[in-house]
Protein backbone atom coordinates (compact mmCIF):
# COMPACT_ATOMS: atom_id res chain seq x y z
CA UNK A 1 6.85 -17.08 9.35
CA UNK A 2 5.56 -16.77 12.60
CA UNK A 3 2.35 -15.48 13.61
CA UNK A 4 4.15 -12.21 15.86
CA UNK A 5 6.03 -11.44 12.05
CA UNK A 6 2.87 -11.90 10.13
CA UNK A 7 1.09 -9.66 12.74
CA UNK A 8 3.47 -6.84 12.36
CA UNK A 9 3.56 -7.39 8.50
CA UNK A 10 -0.11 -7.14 8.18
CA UNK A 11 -0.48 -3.82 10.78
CA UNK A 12 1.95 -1.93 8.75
CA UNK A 13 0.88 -2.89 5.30
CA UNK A 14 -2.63 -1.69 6.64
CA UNK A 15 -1.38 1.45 8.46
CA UNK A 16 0.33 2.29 5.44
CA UNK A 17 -3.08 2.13 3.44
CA UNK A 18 -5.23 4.40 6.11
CA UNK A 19 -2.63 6.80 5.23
CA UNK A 20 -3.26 6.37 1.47
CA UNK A 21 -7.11 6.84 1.99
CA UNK A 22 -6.19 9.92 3.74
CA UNK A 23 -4.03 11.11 1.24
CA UNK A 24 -1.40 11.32 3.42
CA UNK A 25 1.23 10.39 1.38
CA UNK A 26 4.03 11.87 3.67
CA UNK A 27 3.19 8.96 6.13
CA UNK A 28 2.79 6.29 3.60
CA UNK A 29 6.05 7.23 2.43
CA UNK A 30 7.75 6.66 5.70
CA UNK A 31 6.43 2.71 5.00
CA UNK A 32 8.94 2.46 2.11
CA UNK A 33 12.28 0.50 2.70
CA UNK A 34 15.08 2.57 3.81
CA UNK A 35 16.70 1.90 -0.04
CA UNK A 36 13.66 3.33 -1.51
CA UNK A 37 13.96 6.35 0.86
CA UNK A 38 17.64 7.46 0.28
CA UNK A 39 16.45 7.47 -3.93
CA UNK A 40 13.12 8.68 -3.55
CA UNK A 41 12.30 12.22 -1.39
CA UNK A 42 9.17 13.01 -0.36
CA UNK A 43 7.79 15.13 -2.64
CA UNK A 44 8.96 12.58 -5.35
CA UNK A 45 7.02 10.04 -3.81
CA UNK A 46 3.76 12.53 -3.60
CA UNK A 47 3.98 12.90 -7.49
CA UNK A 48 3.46 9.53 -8.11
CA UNK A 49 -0.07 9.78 -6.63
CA UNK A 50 -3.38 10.81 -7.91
CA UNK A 51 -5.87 12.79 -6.35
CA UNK A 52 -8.80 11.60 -8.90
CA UNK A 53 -9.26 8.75 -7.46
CA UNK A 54 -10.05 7.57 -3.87
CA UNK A 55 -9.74 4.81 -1.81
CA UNK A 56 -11.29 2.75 0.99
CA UNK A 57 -9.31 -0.16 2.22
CA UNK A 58 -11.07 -3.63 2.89
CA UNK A 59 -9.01 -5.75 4.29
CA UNK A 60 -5.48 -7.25 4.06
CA UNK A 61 -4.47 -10.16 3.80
CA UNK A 62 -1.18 -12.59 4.03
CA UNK A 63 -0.29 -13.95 0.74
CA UNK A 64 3.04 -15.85 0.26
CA UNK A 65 6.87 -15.54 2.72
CA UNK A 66 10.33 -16.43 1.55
CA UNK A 67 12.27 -16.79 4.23
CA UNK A 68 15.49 -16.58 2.70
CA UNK A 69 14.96 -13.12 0.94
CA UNK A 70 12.84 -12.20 4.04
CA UNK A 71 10.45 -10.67 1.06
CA UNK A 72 6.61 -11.45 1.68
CA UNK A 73 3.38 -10.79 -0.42
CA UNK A 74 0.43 -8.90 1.03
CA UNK A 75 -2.64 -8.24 -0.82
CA UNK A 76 -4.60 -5.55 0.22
CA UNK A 77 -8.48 -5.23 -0.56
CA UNK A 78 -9.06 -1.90 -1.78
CA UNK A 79 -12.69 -0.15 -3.27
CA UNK A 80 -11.60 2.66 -5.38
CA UNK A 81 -14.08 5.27 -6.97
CA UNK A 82 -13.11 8.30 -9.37
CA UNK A 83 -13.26 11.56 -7.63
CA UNK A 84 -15.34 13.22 -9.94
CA UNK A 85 -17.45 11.41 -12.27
CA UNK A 86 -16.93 11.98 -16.28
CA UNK A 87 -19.59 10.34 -17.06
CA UNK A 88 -23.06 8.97 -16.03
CA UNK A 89 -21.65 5.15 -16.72
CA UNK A 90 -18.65 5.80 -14.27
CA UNK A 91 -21.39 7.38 -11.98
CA UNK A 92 -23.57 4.14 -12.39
CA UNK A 93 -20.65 2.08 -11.54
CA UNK A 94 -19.35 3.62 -8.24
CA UNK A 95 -16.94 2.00 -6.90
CA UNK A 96 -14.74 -1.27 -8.09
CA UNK A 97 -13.30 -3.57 -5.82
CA UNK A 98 -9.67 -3.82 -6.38
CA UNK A 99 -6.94 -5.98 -5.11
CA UNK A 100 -3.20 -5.01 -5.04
CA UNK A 101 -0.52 -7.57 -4.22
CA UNK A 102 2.28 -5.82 -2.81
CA UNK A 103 5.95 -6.85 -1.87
CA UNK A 104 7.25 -5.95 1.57
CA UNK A 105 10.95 -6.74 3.12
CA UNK A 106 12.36 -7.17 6.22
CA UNK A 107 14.38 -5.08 7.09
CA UNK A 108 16.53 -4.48 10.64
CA UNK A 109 14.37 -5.86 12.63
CA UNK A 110 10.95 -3.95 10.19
CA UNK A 111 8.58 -4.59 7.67
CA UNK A 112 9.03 -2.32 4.70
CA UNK A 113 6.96 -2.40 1.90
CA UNK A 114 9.32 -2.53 -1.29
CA UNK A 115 8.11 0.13 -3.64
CA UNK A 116 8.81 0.17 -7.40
CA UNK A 117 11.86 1.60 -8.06
């Protein structure tokens, strides 16, 4: 892959989680692959979501490429922390790093990330 792909890859995979820590879901929805979008409406996609938990991205990072299913992996760095706290141990705790490895096509000429059907 070259390093103008991997650039673009790695902006949208990280654009689509500012939107997530916004809880913009609308937005990270229009990251999904065109496929995923004809199934899956927006307010289908919202429901998948919680809103007890938050999120504060990290960092992203480039993972693996196959060229000939133009599919690459992206992990993305994530701290997540309960909304409300249900107990003084999840309070103690805080926040857990967490890392998500997600799948992302290309697509016409786009990165899409390739959300589970």
């Amino acid at each position: 892959m070259n390093d103008e792909l991997r650039t673009r890859l790695l902006s949208r995979a990280e654009a689509r989680w500012h939107a997530l820590e916004q809880r913009d879901f609308d937005t990270a929805w229009t990251f999904t692959s065109p496929a995923y979008r004809e199934v899956f409406p927006k307010p289908l996609y919202r429901q998948k979501f919680s809103y007890m938990v938050e999120w504060q991205l990290t960092g992203v990072e480039f993972v693996t490429y196959d060229a000939g299913a133009a599919v690459a992996s992206v992990a993305a760095r994530v701290m997540s922390e309960p909304v409300k706290h249900t107990s003084a141990a999840s309070a103690a705790i805080g926040a857990v790093p967490t890392r998500f490895v997600e799948q992302w096509v290309y697509v016409d000429g786009e990165w899409w990330f390739s959300a589970t059907l």
